[in-house]
Each structure stands twice: as structure tokens, then as C-alpha cells.
N, C-alpha and C. Protein backbone atom coordinates (compact mmCIF):
# COMPACT_ATOMS: atom_id res chain seq x y z
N UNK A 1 94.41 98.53 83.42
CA UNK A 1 94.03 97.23 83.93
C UNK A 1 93.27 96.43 82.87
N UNK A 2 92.62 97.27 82.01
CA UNK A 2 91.59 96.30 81.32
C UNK A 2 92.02 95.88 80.49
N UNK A 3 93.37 97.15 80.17
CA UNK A 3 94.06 96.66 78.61
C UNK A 3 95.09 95.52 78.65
N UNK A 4 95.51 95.16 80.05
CA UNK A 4 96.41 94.34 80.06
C UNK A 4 95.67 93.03 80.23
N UNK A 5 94.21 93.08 81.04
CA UNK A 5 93.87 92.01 80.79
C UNK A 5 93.63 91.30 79.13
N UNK A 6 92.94 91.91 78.51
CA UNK A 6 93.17 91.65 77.34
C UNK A 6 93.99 91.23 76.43
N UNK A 7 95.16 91.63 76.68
CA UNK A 7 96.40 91.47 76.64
C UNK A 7 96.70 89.88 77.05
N UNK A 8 96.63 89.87 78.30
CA UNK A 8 97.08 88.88 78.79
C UNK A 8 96.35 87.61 78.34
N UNK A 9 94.95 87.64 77.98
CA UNK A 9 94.21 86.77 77.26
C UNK A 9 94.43 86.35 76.06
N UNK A 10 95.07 87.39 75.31
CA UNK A 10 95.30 86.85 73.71
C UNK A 10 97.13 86.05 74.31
N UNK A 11 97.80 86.36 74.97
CA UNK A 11 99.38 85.86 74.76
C UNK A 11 98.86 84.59 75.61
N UNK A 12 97.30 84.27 76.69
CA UNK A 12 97.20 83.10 76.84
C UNK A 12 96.73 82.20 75.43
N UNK A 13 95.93 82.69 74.93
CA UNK A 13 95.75 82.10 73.78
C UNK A 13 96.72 81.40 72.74
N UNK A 14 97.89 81.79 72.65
CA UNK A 14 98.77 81.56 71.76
C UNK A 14 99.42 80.26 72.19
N UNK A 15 99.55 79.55 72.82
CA UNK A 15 99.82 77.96 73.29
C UNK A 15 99.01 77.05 73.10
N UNK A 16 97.60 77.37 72.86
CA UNK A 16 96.44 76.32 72.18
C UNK A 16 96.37 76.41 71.02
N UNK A 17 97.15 77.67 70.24
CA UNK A 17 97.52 76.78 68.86
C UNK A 17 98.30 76.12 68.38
N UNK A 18 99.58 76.62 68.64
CA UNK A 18 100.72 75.84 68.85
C UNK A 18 100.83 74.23 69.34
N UNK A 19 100.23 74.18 70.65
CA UNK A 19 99.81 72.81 70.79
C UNK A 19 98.67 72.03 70.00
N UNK A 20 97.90 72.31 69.18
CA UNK A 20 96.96 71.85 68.63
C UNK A 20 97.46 71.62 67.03
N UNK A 21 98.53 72.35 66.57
CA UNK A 21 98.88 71.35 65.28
C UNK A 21 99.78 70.20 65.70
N UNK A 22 100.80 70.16 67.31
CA UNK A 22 101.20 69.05 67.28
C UNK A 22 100.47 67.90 67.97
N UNK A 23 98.98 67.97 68.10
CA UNK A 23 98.24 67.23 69.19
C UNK A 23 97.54 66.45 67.87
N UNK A 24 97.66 66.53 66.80
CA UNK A 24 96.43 66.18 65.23
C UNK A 24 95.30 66.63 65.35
N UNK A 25 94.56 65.81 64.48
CA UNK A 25 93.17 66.21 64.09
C UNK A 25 92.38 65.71 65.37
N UNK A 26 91.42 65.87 66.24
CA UNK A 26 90.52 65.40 67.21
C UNK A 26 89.32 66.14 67.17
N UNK A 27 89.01 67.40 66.72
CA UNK A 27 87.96 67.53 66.24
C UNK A 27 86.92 68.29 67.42
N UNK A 28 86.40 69.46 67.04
CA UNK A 28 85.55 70.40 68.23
C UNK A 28 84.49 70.45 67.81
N UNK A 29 83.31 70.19 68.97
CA UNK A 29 82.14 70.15 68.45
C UNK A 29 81.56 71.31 69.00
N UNK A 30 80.33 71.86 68.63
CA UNK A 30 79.74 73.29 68.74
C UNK A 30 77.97 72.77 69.15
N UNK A 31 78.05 71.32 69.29
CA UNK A 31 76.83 70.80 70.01
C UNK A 31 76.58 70.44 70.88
N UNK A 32 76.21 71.01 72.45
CA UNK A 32 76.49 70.45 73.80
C UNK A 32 75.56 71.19 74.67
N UNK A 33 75.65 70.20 75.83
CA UNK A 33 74.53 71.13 77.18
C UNK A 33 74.85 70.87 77.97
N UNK A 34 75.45 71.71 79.25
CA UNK A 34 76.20 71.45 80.12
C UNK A 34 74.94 71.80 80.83
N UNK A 35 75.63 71.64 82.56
CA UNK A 35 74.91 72.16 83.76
C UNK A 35 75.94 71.84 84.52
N UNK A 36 75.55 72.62 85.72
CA UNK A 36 76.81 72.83 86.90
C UNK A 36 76.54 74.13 88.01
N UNK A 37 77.90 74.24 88.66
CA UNK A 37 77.54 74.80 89.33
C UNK A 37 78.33 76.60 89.04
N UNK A 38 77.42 77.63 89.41
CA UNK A 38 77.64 78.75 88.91
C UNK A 38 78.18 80.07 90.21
N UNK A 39 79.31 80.50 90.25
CA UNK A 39 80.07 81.37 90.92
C UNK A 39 80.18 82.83 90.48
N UNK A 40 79.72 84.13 91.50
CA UNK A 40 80.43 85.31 91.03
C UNK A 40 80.84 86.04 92.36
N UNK A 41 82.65 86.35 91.86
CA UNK A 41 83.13 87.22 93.35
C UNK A 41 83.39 88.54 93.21
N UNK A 42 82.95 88.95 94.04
CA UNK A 42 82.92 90.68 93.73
C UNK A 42 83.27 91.37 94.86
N UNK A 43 83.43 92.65 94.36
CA UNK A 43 84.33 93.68 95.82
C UNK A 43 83.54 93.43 96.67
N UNK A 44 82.05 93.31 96.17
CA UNK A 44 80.57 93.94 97.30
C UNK A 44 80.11 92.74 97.81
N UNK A 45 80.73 91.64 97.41
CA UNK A 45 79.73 90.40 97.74
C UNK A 45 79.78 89.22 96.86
N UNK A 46 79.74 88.16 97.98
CA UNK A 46 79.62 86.66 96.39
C UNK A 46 78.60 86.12 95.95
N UNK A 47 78.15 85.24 95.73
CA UNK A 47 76.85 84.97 95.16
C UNK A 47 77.64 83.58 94.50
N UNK A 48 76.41 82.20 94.32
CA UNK A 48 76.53 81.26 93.64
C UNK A 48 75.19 80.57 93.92
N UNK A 49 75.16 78.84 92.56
CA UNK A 49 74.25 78.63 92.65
C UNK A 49 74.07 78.05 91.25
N UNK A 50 73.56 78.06 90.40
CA UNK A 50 73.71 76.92 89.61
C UNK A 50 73.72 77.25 87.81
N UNK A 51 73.53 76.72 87.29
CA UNK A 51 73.63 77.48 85.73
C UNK A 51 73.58 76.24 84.52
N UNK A 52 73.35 76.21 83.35
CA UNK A 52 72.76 75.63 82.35
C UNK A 52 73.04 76.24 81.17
N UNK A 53 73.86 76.04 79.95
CA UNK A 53 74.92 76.20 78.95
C UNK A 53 74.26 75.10 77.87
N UNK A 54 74.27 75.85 76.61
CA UNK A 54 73.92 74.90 75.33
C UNK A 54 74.43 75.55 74.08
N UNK A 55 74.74 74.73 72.72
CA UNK A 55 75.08 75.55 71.62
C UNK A 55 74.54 74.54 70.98
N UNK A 56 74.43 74.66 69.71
CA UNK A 56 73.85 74.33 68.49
C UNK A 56 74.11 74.62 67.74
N UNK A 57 74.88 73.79 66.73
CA UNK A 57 75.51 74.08 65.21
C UNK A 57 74.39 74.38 64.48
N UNK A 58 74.31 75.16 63.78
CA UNK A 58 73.31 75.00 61.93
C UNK A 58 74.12 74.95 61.56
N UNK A 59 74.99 75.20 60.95
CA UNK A 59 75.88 75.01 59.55
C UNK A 59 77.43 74.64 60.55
N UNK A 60 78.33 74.27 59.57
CA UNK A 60 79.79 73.61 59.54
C UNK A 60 80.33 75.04 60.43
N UNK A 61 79.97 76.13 59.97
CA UNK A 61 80.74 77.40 60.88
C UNK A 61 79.91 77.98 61.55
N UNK A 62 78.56 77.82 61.94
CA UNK A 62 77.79 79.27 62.88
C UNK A 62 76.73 78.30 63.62
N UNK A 63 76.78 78.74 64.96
CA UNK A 63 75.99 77.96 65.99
C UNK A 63 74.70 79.11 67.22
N UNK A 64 74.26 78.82 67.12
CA UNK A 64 73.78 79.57 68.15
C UNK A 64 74.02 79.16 69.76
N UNK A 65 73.84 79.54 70.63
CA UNK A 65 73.82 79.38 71.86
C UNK A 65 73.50 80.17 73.08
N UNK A 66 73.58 79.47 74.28
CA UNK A 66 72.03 80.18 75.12
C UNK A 66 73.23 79.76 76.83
N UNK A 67 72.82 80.55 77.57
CA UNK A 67 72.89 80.15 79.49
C UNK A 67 72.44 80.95 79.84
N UNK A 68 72.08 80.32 81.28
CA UNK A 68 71.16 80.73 81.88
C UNK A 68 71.85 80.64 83.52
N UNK A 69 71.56 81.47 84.35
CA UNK A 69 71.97 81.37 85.70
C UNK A 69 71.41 81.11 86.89
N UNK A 70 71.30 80.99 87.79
CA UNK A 70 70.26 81.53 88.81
C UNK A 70 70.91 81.60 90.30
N UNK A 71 71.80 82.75 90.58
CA UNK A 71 72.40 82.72 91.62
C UNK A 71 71.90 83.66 93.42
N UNK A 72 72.44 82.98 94.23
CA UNK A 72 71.87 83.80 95.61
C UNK A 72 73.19 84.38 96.23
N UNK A 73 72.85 85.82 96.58
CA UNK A 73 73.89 86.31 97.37
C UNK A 73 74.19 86.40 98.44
N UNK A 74 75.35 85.86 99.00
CA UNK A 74 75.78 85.15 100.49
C UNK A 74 75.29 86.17 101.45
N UNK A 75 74.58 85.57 102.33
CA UNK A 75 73.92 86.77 103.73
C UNK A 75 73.43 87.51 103.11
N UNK A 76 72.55 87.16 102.27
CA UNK A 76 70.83 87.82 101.92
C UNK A 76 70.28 86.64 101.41
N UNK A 77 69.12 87.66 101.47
CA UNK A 77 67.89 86.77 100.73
C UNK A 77 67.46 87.13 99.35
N UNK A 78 68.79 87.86 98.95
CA UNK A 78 68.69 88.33 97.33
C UNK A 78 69.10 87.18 96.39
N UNK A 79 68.59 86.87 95.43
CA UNK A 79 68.68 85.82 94.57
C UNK A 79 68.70 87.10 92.90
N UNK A 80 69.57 86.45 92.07
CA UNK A 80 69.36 86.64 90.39
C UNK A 80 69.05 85.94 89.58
N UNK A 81 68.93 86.05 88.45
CA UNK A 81 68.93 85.54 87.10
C UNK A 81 69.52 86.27 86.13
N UNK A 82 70.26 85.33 85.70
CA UNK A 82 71.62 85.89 84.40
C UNK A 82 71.30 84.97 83.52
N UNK A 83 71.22 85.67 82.46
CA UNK A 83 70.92 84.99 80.80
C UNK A 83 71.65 86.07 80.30
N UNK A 84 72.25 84.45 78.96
CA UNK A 84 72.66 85.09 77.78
C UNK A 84 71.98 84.79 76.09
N UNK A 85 71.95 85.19 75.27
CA UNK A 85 71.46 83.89 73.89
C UNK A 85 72.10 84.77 72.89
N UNK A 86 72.69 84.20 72.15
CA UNK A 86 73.50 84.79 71.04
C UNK A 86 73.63 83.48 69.63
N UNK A 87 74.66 84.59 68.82
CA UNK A 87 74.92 83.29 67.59
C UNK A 87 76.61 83.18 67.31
N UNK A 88 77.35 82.38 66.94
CA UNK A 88 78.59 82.13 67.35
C UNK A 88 78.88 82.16 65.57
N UNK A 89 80.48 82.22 65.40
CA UNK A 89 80.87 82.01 63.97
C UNK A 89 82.11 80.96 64.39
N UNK A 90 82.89 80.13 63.94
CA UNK A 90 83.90 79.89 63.73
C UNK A 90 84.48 79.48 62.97
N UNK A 91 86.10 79.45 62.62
CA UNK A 91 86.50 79.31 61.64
C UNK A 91 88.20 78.69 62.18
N UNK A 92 88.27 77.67 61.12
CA UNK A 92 89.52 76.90 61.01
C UNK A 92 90.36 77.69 61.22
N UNK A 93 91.75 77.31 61.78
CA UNK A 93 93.11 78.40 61.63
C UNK A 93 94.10 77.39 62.02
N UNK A 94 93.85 75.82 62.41
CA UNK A 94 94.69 74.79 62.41
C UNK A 94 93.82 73.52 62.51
N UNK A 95 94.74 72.46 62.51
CA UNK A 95 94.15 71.25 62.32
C UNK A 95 92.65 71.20 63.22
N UNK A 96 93.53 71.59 64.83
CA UNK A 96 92.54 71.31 65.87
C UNK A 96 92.00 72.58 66.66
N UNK A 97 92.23 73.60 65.67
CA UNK A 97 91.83 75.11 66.19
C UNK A 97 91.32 76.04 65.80
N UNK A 98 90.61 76.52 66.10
CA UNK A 98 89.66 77.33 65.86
C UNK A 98 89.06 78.90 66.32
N UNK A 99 89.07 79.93 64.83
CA UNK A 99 88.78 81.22 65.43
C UNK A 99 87.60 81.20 65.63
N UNK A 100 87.08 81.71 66.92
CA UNK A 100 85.97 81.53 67.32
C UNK A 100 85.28 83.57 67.64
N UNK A 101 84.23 83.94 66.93
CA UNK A 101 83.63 85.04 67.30
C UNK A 101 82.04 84.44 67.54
N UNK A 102 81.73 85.53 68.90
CA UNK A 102 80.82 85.42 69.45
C UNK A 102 79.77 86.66 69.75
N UNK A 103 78.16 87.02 69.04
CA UNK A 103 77.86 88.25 69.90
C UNK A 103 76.45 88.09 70.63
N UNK A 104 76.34 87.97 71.60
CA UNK A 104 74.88 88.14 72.60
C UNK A 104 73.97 89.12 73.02
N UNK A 105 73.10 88.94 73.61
CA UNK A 105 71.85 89.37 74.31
C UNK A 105 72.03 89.08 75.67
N UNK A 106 72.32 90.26 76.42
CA UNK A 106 72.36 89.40 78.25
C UNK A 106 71.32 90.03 78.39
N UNK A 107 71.09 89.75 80.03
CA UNK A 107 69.88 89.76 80.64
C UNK A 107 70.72 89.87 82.35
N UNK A 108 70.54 90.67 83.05
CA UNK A 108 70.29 90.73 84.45
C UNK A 108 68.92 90.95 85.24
N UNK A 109 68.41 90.17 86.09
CA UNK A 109 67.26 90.59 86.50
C UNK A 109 67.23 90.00 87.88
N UNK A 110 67.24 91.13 89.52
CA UNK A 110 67.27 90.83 90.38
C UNK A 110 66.19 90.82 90.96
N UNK A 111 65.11 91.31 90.77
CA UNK A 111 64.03 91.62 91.10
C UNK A 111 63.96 93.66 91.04
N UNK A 112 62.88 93.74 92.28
CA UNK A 112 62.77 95.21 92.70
C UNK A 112 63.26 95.88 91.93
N UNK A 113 63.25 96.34 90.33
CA UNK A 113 63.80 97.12 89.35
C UNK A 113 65.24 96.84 89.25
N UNK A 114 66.00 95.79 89.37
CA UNK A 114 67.79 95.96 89.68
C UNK A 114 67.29 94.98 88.29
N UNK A 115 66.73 95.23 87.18
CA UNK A 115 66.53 94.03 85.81
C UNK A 115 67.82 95.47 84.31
N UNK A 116 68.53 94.70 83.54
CA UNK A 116 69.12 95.29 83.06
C UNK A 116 69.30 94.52 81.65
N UNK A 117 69.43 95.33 80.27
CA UNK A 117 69.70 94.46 79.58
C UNK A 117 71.08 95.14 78.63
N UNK A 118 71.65 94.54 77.75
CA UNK A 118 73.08 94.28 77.64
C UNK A 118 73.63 93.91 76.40
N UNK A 119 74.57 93.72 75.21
CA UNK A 119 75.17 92.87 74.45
C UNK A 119 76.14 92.42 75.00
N UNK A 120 77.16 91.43 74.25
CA UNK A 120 78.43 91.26 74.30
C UNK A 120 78.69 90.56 72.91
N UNK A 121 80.37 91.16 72.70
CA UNK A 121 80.82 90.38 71.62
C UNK A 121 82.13 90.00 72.14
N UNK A 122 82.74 88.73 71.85
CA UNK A 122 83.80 88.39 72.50
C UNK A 122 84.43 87.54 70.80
N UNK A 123 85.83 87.63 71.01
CA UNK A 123 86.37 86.48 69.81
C UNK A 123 87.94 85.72 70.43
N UNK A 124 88.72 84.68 70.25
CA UNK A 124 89.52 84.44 70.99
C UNK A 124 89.58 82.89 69.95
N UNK A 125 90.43 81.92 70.49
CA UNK A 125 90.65 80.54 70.11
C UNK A 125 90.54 79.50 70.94
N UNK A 126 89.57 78.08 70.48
CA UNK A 126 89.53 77.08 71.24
C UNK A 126 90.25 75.87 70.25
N UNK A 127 90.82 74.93 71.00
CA UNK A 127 91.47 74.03 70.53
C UNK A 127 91.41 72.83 70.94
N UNK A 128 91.46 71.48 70.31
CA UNK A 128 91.48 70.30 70.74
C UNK A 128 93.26 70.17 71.09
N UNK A 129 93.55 70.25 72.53
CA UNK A 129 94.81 70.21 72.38
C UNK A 129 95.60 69.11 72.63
N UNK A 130 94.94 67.74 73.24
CA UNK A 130 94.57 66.40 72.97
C UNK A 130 93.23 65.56 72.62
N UNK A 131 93.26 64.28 72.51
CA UNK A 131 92.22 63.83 72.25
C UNK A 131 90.66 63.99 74.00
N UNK A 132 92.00 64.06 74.70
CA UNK A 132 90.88 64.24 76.27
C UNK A 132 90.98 65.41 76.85
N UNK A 133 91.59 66.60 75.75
CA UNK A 133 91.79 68.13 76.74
C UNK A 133 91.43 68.79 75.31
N UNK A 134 90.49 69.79 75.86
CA UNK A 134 90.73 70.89 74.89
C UNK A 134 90.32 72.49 75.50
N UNK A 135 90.50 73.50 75.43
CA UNK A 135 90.38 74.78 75.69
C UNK A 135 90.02 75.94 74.99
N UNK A 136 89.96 76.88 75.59
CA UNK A 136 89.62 78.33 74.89
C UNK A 136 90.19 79.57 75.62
N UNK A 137 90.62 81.00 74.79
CA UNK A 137 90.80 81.73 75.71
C UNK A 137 90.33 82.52 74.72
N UNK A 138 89.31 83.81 75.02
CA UNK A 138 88.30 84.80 74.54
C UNK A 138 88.68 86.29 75.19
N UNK A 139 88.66 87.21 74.22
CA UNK A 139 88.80 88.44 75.42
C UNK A 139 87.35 89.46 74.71
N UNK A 140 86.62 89.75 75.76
CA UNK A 140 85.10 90.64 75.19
C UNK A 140 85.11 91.69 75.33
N UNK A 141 83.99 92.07 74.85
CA UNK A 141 83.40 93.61 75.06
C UNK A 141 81.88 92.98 75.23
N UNK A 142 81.14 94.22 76.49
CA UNK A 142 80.18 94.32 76.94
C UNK A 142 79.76 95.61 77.22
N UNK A 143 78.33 95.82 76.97
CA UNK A 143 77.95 97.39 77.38
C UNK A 143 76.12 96.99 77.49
N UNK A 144 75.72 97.98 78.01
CA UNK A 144 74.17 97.95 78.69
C UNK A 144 73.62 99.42 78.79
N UNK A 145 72.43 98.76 78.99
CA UNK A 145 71.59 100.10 79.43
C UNK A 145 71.42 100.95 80.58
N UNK A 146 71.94 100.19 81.98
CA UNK A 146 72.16 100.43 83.13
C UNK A 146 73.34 100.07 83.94
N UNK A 147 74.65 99.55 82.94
CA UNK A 147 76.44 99.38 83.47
C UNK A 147 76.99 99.79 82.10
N UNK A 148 78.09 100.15 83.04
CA UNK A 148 78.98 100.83 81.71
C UNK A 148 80.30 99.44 81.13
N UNK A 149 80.52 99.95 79.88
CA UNK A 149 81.07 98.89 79.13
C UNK A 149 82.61 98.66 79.77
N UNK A 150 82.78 97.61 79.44
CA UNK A 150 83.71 96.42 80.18
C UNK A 150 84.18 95.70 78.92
N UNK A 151 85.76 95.52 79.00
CA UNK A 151 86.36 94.62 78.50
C UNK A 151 86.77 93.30 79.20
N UNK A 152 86.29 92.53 78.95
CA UNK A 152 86.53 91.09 79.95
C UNK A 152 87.30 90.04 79.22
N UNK A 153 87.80 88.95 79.94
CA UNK A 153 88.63 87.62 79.39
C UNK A 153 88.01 86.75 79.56
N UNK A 154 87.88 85.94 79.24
CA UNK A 154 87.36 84.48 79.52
C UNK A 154 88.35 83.41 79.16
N UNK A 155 88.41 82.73 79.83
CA UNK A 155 89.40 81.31 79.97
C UNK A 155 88.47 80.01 80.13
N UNK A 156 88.50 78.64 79.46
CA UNK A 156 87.97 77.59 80.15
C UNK A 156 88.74 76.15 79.25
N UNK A 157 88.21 75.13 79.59
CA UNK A 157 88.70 74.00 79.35
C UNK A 157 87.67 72.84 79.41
N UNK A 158 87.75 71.49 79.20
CA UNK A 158 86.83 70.68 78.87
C UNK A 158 87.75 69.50 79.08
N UNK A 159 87.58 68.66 80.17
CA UNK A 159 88.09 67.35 80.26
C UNK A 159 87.18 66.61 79.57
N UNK A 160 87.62 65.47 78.61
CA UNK A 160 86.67 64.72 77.98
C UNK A 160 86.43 63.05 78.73
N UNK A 161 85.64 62.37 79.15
CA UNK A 161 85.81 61.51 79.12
C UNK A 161 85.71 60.16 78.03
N UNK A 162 84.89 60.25 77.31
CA UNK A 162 84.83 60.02 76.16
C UNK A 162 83.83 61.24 75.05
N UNK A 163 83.64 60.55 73.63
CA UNK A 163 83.38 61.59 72.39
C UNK A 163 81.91 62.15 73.20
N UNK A 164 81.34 61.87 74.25
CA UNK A 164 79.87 62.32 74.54
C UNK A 164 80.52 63.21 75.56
N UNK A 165 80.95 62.46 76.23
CA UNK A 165 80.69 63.34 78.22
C UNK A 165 81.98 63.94 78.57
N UNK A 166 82.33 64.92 79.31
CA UNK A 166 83.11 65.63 79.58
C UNK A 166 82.67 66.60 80.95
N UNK A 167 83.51 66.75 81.76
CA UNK A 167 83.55 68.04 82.72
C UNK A 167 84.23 69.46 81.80
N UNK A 168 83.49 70.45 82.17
CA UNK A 168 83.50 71.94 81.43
C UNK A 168 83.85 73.04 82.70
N UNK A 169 85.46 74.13 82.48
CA UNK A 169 85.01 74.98 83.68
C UNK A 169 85.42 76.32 82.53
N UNK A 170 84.71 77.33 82.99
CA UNK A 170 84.96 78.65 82.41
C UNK A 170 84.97 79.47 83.36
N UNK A 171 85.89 80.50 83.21
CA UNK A 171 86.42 81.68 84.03
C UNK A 171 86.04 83.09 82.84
N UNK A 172 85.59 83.85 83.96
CA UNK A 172 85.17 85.36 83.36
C UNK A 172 85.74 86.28 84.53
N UNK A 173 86.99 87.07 83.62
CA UNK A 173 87.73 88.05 84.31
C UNK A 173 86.78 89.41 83.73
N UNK A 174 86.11 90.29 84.33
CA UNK A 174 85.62 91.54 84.25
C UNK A 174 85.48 92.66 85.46
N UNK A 175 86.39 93.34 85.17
CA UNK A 175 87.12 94.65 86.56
C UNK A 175 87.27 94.06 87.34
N UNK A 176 87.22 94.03 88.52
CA UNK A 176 87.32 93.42 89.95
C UNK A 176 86.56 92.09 89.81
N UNK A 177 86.03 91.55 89.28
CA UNK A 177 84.48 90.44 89.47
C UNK A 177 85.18 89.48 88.73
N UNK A 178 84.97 88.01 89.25
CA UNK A 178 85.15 87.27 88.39
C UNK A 178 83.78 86.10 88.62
N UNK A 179 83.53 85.83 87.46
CA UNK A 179 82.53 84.70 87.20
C UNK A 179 82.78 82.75 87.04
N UNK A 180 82.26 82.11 87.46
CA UNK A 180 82.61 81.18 86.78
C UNK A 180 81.41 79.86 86.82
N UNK A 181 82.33 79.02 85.92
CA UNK A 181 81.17 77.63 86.01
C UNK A 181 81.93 76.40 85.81
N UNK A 182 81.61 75.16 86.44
CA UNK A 182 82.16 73.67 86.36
C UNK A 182 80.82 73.10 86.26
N UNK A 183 80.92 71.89 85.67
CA UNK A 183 80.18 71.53 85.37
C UNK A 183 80.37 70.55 84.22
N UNK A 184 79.05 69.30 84.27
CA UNK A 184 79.64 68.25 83.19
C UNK A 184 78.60 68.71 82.06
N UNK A 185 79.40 68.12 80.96
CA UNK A 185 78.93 68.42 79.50
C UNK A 185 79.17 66.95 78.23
N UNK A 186 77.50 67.07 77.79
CA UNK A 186 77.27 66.65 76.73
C UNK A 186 77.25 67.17 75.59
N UNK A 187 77.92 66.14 74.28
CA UNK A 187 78.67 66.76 73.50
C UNK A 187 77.97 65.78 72.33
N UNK A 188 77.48 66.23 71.24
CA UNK A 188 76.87 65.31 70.26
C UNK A 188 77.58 65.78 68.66
């Protein structure tokens, strides 16, 4: 299962490059702060609630970046907090595309000892695949001190409305669970 997801993430990947040398140059920025709203469905239960996303270029290829969560689980009175903060690399591979590697610091913390901490490294391609669409598809690795390691996908996209503002949604496929976020985004 895990291997095909993976799988299935890189052969999604392969149409945002393709489309991105015939879409031209439009250009991806690695400077932005979203907010929105934040989803996770699971065998045991759902949970949602809201979330907050930022990156920051230093240099032409390496950015850092940070989210943050804060979700409640349906029919309780259990609430989380999910953080990530990491540093990003990317690198050209077409006009409007880009190899993108990523590795983090998570954070789970439910209260009553359910607090856990974590890496992840994920790498995959995002692309300007018009001047008002662009995307990504990522496949990770994750492991912790208290869950065992997971290969996950991630999928998302970015409607632009103009060079500042845009709606942002990302999807996180990991075992049974999937994560996600919508939400609008500023882009400098």
C-alpha cells in the first residue's frame, strides 16, 4: 500500500512538468503565509479546525518554513496542536519547475502525555503550470519517537488571483489518514 502510494505520487508528478515547459516562464515564489481551514480523517475519528503556513526564501534555492495547527476531535472535548518548522532546497529542472526537497521538525501535542516529536523529509515537483494555476506533488518519509515511520504523498495546488493573493489546498495521504488544508495565500 505504501509503496504504491508513492508510486502513484511520483507518475502524479510527471504532468506538472510536462505542462510547465509548455505553459513559459511565470515564476514560483518560496515567500508566503497562508491561513485556512485544517482537516484530518482517520479510521478512529475526524478532527478539524484551523491552521497557519509560511516559507521564507534566504537565498535563490533554500527557504525555511513553519505550520502550525490547532485541531478538535468530533464528539470530544479533545483538541491538538500540530507543528512543523523545517528548511526547504529547490532547484530548477524546467522553465516553470521545480525540484523541490524538504526536511522538518514535527510536533504532536494533545495534552495528558499524548505530546510526540518527529522528522520528516519529503522531495517531489511544483510547477507554475499557468500564469493562475500552479501545483506540487511530494512523496515523504516520517518517523518519531512515539509512531512508527510512514511513507506519505502529498498533493496541492494554488489558484492565483493575482502576483500577491491566491487560494492554497494541500492533501496528505499517510496509511489510512488523510490530512488537509484550503486556505488563502499571500505571496511576496
Amino acid at each position: 500500500m505504501k509503496r504504491a502510494l508513492l508510486a502513484l505520487s511520483l507518475l502524479a508528478a510527471l504532468p506538472f512538468a510536462a505542462l510547465a515547459q509548455e505553459s513559459g516562464s511565470t515564476g514560483l515564489s518560496y515567500n508566503y503565509l497562508e491561513g485556512g481551514y485544517a482537516a484530518t480523517n482517520t479510521d478512529s475519528g475526524d478532527a478539524d479546525g484551523w491552521g497557519l503556513n509560511g516559507s521564507a526564501a534566504f537565498t535563490p534555492n533554500w527557504s525555511v518554513f513553519g505550520a502550525y495547527s490547532n485541531q478538535k476531535i468530533d464528539d470530544t472535548d479533545v483538541d491538538f496542536d500540530q507543528w512543523r518548522l523545517g528548511v526547504g532546497y529547490n532547484h530548477p529542472i524546467a522553465t516553470s519547475t521545480d525540484l523541490v526537497t524538504r526536511a522538518a521538525y514535527e510536533k504532536f501535542d494533545a495534552g495528558s502525555g499524548a505530546d510526540f516529536d518527529g522528522y520528516s523529509v519529503e522531495a517531489g515537483v511544483r510547477s507554475a503550470l499557468t500564469t493562475n494555476l500552479e501545483g506540487y506533488a511530494l512523496a515523504g518519509y516520517e518517523d518519531g519517537d512515539e509512531y512508527d515511520s510512514d511513507f506519505y504523498g502529498r498533493l496541492g495546488a494554488q489558484v492565483k488571483f493575482n502576483q500577491n493573493w491566491g487560494i492554497n489546498g494541500d492533501v496528505k495521504f499517510v496509511g489510512g489518514d488523510t490530512q488537509w488544508f484550503v486556505g488563502p495565500r499571500f505571496s511576496w
